[in-house]
N, C-alpha and C. Protein backbone atom coordinates (compact mmCIF):
# COMPACT_ATOMS: atom_id res chain seq x y z
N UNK A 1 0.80 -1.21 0.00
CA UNK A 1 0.00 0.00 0.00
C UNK A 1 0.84 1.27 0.00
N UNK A 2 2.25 1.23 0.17
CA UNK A 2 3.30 2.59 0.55
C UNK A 2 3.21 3.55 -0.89
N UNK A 3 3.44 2.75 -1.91
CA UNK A 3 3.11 3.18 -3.46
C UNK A 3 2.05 4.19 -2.88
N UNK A 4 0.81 3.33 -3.29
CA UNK A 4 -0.75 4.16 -3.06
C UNK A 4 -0.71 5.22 -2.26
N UNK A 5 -0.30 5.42 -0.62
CA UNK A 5 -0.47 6.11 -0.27
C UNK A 5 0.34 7.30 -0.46
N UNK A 6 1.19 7.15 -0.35
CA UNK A 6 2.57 8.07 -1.29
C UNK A 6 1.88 8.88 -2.37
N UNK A 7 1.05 8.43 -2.94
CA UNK A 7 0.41 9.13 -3.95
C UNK A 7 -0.56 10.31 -3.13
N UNK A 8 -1.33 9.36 -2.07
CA UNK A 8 -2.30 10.27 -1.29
C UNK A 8 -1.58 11.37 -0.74
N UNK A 9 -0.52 11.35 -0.20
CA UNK A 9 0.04 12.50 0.29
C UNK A 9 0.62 13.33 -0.84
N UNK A 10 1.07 13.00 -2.22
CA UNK A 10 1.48 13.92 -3.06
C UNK A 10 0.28 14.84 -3.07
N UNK A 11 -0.92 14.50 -3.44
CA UNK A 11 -1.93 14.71 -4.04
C UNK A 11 -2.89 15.34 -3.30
N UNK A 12 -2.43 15.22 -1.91
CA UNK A 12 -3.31 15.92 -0.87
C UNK A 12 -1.97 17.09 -0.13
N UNK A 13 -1.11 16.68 -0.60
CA UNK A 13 0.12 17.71 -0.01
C UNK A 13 -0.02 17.93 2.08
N UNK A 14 -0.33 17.06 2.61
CA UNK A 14 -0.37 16.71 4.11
C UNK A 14 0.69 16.43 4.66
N UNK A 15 1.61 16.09 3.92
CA UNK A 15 2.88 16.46 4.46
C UNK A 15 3.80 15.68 3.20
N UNK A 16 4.83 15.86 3.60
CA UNK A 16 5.94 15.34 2.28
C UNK A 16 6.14 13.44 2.36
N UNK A 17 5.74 12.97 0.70
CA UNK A 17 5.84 11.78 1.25
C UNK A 17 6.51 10.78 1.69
N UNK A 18 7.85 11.32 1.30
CA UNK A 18 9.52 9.94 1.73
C UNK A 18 9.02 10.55 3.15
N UNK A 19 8.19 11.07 3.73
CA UNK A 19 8.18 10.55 5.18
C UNK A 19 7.05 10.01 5.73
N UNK A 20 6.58 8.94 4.60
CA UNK A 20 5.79 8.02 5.22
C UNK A 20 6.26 6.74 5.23
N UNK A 21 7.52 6.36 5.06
CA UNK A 21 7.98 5.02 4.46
C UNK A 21 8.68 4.68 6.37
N UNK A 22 9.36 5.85 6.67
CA UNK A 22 10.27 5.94 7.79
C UNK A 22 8.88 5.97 8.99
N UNK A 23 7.73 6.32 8.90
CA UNK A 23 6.74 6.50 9.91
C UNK A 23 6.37 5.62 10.03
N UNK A 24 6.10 4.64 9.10
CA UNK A 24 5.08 3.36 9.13
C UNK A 24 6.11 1.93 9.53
N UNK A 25 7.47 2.02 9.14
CA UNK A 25 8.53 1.26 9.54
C UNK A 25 7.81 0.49 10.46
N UNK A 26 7.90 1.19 11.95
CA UNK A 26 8.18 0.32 13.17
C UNK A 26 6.58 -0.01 13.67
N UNK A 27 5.96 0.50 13.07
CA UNK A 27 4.55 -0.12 12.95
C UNK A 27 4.71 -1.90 12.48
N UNK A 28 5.20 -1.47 11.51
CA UNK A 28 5.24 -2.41 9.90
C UNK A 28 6.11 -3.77 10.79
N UNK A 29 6.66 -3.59 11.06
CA UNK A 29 7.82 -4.48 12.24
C UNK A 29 7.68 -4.86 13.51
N UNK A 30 6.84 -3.83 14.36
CA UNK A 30 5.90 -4.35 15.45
C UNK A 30 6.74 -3.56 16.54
N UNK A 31 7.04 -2.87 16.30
CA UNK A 31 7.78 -2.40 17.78
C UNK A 31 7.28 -1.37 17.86
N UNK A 32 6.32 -0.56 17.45
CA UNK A 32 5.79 0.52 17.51
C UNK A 32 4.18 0.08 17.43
N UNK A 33 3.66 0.53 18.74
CA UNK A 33 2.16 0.28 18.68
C UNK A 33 0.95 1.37 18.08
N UNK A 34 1.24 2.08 17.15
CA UNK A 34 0.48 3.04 16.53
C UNK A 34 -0.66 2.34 16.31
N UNK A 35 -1.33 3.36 15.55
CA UNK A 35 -2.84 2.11 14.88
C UNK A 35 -2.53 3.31 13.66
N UNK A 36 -2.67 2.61 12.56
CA UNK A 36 -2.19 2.63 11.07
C UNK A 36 -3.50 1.95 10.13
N UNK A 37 -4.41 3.04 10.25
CA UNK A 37 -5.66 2.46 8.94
C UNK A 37 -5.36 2.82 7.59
N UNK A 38 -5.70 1.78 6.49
CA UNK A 38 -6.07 2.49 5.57
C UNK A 38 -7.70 1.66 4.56
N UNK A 39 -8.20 3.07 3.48
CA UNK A 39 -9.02 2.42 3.32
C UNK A 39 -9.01 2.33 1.75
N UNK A 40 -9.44 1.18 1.39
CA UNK A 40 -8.59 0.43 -0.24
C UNK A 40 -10.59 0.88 -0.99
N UNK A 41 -9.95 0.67 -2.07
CA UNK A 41 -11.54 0.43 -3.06
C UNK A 41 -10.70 -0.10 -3.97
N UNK A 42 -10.87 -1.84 -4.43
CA UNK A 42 -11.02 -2.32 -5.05
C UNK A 42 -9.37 -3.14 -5.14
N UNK A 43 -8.86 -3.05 -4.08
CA UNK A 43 -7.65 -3.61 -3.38
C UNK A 43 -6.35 -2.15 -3.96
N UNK A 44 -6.69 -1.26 -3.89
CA UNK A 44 -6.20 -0.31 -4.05
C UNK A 44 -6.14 1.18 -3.04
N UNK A 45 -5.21 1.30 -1.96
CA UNK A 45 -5.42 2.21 -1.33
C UNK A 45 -5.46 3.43 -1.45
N UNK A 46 -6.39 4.21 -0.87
CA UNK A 46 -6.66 5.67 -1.37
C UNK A 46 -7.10 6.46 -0.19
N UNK A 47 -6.69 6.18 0.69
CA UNK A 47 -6.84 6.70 2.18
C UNK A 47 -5.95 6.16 3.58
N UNK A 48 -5.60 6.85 4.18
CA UNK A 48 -5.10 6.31 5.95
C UNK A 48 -5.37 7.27 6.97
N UNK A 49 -5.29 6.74 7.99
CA UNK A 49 -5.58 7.36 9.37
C UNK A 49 -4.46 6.76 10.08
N UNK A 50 -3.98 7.62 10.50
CA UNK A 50 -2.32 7.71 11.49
C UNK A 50 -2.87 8.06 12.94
N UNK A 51 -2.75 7.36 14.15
CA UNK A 51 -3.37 7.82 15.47
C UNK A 51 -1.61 7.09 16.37
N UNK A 52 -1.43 7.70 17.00
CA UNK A 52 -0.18 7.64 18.38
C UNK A 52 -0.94 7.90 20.07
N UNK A 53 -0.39 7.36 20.88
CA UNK A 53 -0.61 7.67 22.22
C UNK A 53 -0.42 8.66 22.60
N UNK A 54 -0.64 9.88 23.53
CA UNK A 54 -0.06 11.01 23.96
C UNK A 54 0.53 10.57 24.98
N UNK A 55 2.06 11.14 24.89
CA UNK A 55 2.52 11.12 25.81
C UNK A 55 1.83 11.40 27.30
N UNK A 56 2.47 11.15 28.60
CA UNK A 56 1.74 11.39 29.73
C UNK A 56 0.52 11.78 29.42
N UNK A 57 -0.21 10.88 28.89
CA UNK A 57 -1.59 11.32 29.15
C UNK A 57 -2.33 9.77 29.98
N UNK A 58 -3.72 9.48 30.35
CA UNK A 58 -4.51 8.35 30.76
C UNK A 58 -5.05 7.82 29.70
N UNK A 59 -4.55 7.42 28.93
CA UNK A 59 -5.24 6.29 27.47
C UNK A 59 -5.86 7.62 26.53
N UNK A 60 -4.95 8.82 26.65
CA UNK A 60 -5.55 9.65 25.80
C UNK A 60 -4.65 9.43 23.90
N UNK A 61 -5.12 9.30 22.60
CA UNK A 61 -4.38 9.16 21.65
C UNK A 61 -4.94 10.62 20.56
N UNK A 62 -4.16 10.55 19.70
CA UNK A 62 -4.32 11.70 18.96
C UNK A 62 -4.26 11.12 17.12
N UNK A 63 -5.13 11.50 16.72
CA UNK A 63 -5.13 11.38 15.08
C UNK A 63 -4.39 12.17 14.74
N UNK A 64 -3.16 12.15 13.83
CA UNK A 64 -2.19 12.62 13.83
C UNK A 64 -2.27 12.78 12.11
N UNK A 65 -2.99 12.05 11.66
CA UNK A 65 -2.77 12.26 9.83
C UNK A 65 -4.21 11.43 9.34
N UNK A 66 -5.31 12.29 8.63
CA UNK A 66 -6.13 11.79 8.37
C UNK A 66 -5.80 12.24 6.60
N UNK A 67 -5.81 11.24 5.24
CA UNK A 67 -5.69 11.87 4.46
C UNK A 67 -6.73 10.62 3.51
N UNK A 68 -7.14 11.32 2.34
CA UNK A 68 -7.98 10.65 1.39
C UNK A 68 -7.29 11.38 0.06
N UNK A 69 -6.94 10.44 -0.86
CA UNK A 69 -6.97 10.98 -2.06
C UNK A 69 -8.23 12.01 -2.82
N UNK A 70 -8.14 12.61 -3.52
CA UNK A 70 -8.82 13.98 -3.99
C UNK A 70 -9.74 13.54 -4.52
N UNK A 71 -9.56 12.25 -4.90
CA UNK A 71 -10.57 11.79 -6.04
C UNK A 71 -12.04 10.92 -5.38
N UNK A 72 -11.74 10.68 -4.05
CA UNK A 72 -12.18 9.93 -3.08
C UNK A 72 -12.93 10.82 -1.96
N UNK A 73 -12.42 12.28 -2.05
CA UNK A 73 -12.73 12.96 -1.28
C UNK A 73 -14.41 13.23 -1.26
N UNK A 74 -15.27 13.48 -0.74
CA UNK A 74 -16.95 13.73 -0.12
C UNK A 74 -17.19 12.44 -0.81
N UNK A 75 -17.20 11.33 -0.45
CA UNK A 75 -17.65 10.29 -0.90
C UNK A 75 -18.09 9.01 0.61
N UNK A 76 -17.58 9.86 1.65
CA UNK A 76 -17.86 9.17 3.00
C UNK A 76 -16.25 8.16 3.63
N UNK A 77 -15.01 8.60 2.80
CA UNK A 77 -13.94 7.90 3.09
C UNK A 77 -13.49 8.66 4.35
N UNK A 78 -13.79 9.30 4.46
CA UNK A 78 -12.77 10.40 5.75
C UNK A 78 -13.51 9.86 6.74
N UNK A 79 -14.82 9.99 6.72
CA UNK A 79 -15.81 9.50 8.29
C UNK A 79 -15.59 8.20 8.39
N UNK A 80 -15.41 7.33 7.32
CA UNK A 80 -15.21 5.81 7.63
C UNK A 80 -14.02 5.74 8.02
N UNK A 81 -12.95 6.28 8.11
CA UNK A 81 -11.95 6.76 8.72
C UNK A 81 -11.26 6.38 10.35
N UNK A 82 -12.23 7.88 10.31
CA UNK A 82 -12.58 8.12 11.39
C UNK A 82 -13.37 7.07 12.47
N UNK A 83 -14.79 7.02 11.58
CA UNK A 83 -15.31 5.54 12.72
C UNK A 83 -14.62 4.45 13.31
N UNK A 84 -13.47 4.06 11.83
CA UNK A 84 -13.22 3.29 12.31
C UNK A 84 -11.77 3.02 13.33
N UNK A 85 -11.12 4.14 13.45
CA UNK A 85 -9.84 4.70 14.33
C UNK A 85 -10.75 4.41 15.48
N UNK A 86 -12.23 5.74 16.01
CA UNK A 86 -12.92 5.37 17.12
C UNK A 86 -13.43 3.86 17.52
N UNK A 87 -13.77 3.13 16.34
CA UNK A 87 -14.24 1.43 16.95
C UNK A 87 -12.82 1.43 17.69
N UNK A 88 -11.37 0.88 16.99
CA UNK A 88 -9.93 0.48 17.05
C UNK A 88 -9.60 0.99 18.38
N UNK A 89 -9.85 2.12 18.86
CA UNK A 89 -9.59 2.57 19.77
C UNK A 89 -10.34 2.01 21.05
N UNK A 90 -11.23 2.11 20.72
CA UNK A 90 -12.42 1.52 21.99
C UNK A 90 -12.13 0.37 22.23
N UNK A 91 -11.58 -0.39 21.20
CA UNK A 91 -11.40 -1.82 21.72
C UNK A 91 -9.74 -2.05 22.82
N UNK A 92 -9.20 -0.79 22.27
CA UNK A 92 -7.66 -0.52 23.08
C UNK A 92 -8.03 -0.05 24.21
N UNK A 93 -9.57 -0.13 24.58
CA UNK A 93 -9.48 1.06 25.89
C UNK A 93 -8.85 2.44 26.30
N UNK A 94 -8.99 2.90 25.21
CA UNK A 94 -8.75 4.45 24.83
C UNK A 94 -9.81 5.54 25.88
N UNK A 95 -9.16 6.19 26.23
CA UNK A 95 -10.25 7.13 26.49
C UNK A 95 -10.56 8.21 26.15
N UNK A 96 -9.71 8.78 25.39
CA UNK A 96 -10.09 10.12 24.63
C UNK A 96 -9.25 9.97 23.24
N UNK A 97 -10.02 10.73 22.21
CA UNK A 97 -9.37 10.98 21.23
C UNK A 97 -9.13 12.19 20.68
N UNK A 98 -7.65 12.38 20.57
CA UNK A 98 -7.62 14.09 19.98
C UNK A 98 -7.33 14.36 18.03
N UNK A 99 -7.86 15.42 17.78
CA UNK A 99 -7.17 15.52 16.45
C UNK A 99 -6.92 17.28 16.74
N UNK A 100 -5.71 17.58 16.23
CA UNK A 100 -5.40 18.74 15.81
C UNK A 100 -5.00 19.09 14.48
N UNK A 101 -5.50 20.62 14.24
CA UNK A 101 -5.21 21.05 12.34
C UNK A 101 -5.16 22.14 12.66
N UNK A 102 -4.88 23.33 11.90
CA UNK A 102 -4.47 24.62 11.30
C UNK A 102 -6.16 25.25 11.24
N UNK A 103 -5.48 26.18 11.90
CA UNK A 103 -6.41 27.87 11.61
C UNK A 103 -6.22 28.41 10.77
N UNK A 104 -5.31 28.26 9.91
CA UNK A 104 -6.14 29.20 9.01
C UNK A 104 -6.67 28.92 7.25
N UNK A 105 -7.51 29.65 6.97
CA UNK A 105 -8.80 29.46 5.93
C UNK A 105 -8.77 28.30 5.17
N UNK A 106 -7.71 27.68 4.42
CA UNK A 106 -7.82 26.71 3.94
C UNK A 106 -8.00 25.23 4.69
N UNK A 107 -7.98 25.61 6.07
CA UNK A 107 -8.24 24.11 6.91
C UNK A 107 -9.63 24.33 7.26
N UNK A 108 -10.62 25.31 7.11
CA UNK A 108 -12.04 25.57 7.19
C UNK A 108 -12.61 24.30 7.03
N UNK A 109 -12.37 23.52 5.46
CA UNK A 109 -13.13 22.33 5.32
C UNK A 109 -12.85 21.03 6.21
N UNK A 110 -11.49 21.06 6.74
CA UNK A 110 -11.17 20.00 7.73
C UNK A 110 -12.16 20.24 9.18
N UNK A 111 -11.73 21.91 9.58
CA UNK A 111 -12.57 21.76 10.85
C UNK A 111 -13.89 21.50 10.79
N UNK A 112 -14.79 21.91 9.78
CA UNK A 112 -16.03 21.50 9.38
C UNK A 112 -16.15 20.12 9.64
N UNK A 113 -15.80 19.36 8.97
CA UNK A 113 -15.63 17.95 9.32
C UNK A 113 -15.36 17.28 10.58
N UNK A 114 -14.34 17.84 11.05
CA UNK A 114 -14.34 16.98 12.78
C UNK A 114 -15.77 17.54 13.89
N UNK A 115 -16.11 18.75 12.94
CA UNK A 115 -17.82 19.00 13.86
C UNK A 115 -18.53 18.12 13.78
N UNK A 116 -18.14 17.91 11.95
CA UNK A 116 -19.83 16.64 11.61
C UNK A 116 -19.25 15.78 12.40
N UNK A 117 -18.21 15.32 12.17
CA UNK A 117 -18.24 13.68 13.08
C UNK A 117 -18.01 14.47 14.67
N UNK A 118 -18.92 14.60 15.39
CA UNK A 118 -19.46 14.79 16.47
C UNK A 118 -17.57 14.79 17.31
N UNK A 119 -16.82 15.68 17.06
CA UNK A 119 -15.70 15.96 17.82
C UNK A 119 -15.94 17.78 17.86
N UNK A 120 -15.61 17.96 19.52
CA UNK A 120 -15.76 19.49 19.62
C UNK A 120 -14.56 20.15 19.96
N UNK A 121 -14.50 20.93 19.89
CA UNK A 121 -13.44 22.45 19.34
C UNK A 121 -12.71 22.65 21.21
N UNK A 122 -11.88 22.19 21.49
CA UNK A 122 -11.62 22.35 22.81
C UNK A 122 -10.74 23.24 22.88
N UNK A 123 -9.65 23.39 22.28
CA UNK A 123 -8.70 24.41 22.30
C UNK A 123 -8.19 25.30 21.01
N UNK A 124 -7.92 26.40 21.07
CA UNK A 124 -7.36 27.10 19.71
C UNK A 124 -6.10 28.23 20.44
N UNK A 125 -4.50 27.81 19.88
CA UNK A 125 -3.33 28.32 20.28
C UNK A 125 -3.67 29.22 18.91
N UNK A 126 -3.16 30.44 18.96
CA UNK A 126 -2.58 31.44 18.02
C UNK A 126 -1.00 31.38 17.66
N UNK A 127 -0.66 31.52 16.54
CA UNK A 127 0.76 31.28 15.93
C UNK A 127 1.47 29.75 16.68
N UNK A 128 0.96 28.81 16.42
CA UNK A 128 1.44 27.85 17.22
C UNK A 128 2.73 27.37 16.78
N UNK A 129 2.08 27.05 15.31
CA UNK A 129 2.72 26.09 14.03
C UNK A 129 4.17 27.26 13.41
N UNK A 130 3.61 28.65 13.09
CA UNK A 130 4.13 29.47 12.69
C UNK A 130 3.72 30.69 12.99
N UNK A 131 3.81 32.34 13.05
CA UNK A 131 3.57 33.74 13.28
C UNK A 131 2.35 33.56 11.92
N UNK A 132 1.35 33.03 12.34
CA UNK A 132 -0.11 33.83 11.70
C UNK A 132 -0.84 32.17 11.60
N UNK A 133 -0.17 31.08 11.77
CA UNK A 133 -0.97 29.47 11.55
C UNK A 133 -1.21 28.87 13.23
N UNK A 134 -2.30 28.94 13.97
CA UNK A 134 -2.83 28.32 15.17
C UNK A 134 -2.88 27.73 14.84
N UNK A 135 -2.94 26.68 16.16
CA UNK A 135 -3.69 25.32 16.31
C UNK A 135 -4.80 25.02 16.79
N UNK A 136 -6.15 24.28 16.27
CA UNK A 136 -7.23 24.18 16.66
C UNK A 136 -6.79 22.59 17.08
N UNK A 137 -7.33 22.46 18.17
CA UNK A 137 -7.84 21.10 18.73
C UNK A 137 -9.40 20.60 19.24
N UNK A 138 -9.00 19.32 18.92
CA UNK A 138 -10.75 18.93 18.53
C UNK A 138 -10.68 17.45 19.49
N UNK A 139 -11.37 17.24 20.38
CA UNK A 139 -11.51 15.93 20.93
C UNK A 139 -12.68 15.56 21.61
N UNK A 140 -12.54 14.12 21.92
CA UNK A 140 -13.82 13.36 21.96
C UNK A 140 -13.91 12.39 23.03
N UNK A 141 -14.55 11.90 24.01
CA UNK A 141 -14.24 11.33 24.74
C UNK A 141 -14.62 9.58 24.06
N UNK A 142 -14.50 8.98 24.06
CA UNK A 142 -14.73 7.48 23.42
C UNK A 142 -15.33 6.57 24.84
């Protein structure tokens, strides 16, 4: 699936992709307990969901990379996503789930989205990322 998704991140520009090969490694090998979804149509992947533990936190984890190819995008791949990070989690005995993204205008359609899927707006840092890009955080209790 590294091909495929490699593509999703060109194509969604979510971050650069020779650094998904080095992220998914110790997943891929087992020494790293991430939870690593992705979602295929037709044995072809065109989506993942990246979630990690927070540090010192009580079973709190954080969605760390939600991405869908462009072509896939409003078609219900992001919420199936999502649901299914929240089932994965629940069964880990998770107790909260966080996602954080960018303030400003072009992440509008992301925060929109973590509303619909019933996650609320808990925190917003100013210049977090950079001098004019906050951070909105969005979490959920599971």
């Amino acid at each position: 699936d590294l091909p495929n998704l490699e593509d999703v991140l060109k194509k969604t520009e979510l971050f650069p992709a020779d650094m998904l090969a080095p992220m998914v490694a110790s997943y891929l090998d087992g020494t790293e307990h991430d939870l690593w979804l992705t979602a295929e149509v037709g044995g072809h992947a065109i989506g993942f969901a990246y979630s990690e533990p927070e540090r010192m936190t009580d079973r709190t984890w954080n969605l760390l990379a939600l991405a869908v190819h462009p072509s896939h995008q409003n078609k219900g791949t992001g919420a199936a996503l999502i649901d299914a990070t929240r089932t994965a989690l629940r069964q880990k005995n998770v107790r909260m789930l966080l996602i954080e993204t960018a303030d400003i205008p072009e992440f509008a359609g992301q925060r929109a989205f973590y509303e619909r899927m019933n996650l609320s707006q808990v925190a917003h840092i100013p210049d977090y990322y950079e001098a004019g890009t906050g951070k909105v955080t969005f979490a959920q209790i599971l």
